[in-house]
Protein backbone atom coordinates (compact mmCIF):
# COMPACT_ATOMS: atom_id res chain seq x y z
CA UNK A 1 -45.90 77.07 -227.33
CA UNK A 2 -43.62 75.05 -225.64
CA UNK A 3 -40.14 73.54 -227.44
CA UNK A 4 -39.76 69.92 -228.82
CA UNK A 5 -36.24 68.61 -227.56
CA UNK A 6 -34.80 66.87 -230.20
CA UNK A 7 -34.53 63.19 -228.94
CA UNK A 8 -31.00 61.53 -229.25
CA UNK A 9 -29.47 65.40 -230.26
CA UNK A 10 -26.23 64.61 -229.46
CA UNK A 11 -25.98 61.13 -230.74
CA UNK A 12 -27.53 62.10 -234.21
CA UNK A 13 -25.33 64.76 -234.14
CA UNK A 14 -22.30 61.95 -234.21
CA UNK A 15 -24.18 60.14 -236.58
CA UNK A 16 -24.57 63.15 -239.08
CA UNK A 17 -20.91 63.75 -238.92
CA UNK A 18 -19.45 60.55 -239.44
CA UNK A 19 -21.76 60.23 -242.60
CA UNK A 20 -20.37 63.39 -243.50
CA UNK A 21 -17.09 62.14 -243.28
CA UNK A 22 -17.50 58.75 -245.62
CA UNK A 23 -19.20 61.31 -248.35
CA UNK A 24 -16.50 63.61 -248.24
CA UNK A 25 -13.81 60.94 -248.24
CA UNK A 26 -15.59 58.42 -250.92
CA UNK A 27 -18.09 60.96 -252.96
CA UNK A 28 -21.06 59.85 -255.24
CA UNK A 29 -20.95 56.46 -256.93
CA UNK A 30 -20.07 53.37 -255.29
CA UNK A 31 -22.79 50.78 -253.84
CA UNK A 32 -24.67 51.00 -250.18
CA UNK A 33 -22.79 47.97 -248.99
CA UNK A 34 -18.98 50.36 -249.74
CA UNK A 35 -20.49 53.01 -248.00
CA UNK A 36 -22.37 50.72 -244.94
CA UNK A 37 -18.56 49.38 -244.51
CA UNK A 38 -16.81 52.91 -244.01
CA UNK A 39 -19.36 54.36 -241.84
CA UNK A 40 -19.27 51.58 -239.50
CA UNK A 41 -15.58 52.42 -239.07
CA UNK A 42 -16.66 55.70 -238.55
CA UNK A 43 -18.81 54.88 -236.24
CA UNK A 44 -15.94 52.45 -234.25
CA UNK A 45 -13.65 55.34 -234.19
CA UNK A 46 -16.63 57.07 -232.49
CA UNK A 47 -16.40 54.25 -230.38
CA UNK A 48 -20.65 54.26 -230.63
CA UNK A 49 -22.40 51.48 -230.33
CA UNK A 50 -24.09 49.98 -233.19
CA UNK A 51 -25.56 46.78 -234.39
CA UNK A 52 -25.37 46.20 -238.35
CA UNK A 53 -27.91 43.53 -240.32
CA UNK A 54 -29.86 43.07 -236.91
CA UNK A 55 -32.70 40.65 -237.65
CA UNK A 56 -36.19 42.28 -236.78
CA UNK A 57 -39.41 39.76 -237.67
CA UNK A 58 -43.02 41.22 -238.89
CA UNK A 59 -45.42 39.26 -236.73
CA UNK A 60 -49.11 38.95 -238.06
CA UNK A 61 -51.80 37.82 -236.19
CA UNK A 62 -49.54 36.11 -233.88
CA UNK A 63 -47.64 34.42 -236.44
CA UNK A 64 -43.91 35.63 -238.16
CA UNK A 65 -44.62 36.38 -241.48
CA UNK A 66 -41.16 37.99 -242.62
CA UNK A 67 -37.60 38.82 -241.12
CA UNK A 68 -36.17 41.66 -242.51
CA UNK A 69 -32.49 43.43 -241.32
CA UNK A 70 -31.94 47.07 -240.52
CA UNK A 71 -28.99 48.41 -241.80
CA UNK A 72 -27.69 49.40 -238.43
CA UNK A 73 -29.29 50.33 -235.13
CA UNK A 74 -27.11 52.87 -233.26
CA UNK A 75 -26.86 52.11 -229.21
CA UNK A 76 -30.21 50.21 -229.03
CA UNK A 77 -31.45 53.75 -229.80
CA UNK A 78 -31.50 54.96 -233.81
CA UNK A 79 -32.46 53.14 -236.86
CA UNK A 80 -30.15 53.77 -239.37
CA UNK A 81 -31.30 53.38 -243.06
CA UNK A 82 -28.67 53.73 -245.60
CA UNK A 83 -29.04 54.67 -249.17
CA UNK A 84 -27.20 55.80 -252.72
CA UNK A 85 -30.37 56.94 -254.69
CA UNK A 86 -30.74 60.28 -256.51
CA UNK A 87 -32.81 61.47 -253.62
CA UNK A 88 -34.91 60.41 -250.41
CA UNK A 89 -38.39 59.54 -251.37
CA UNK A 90 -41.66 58.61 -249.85
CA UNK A 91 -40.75 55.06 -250.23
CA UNK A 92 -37.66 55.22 -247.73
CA UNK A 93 -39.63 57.34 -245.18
CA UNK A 94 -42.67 54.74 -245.27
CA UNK A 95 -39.72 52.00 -244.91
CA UNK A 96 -38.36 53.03 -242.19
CA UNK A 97 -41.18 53.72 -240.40
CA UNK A 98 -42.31 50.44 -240.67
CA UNK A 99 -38.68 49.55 -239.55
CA UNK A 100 -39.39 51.76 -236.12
CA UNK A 101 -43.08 49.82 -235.45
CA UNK A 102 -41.32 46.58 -235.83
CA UNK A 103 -37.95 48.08 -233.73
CA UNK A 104 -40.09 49.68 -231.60
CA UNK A 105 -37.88 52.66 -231.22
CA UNK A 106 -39.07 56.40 -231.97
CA UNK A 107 -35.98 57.93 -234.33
CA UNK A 108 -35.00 56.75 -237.39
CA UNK A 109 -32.21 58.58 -240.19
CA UNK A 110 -32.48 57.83 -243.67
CA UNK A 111 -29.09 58.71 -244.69
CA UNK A 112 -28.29 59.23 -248.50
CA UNK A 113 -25.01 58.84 -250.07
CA UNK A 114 -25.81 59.42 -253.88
CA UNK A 115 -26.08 62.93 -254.39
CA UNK A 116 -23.29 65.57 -254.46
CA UNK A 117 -24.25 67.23 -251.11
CA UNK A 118 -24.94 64.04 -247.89
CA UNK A 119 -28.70 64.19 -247.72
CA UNK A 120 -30.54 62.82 -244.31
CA UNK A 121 -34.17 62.94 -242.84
CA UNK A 122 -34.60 61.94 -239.33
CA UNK A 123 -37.91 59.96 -238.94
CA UNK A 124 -39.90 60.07 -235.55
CA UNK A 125 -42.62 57.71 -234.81
C-alpha cells in the first residue's frame, strides 16, 4: 500500500502551533472573535499569509443565493474554521466542507479553543 503525503504538512504544522500558542497563552473561556484576533498575530509573527472574513458566495443554479465568510484562509491554501465549543462535532466538519466546495480548496482545520487541551481536525475534500 502506498503512503498518503499529508498535503500542506509543513504549513499545518505552523498552523497547529500558533493555535497552540493563543490556548496556552489565553486558556478556555473567552469568545471566537478574542481568540480569531490573537492567532492572526500569531500567524503575522509567522509572517504566513492569511486572509480573515474572505467573502465566498453559494451559487445555485447559476444564481448567488448566499455569501458567507471563512474565518481565515491561510496562503490561498487552508481553510481555517475557528471555534470555542465543548467539542468538534459533525456540524463543524459538514461546515467546513461545504466551506472547501465553495473555496474550492482540498484542506480545511477546524480548530477548537474551548476545551482544556487545543482540539483540531484537518478536513480533506
Amino acid at each position: 500500500m502506498k503512503n498518503k503525503e499529508i498535503i500542506y504538512k509543513e504549513l499545518s504544522y505552523q498552523i497547529i502551533g500558533c493555535a497552540i500558542e493563543v490556548h496556552k497563552q489565553l486558556g478556555v473561556g473567552f469568545l471566537e472573535s478574542v481568540y480569531e484576533e490573537a492567532f492572526k498575530l500569531e500567524l503575522k509573527a509567522k509572517d504566513i499569509l492569511f486572509k480573515s472574513q474572505e467573502k465566498y458566495s453559494v451559487v445555485y443554479k447559476n444564481t448567488i443565493i448566499k455569501d458567507f465568510y471563512c474565518d481565515l484562509v491561510i496562503d490561498d491554501k487552508i481553510v481555517i474554521e475557528l471555534k470555542a465549543t465543548r467539542q468538534i462535532t459533525d456540524i463543524e466538519r459538514a461546515q467546513i466542507l461545504n466551506y472547501l466546495k465553495v473555496t474550492k480548496l482540498k484542506l480545511g482545520i477546524i480548530i477548537n479553543f474551548g476545551e482544556k487541551s487545543l482540539q483540531y481536525d484537518r478536513i480533506l475534500l
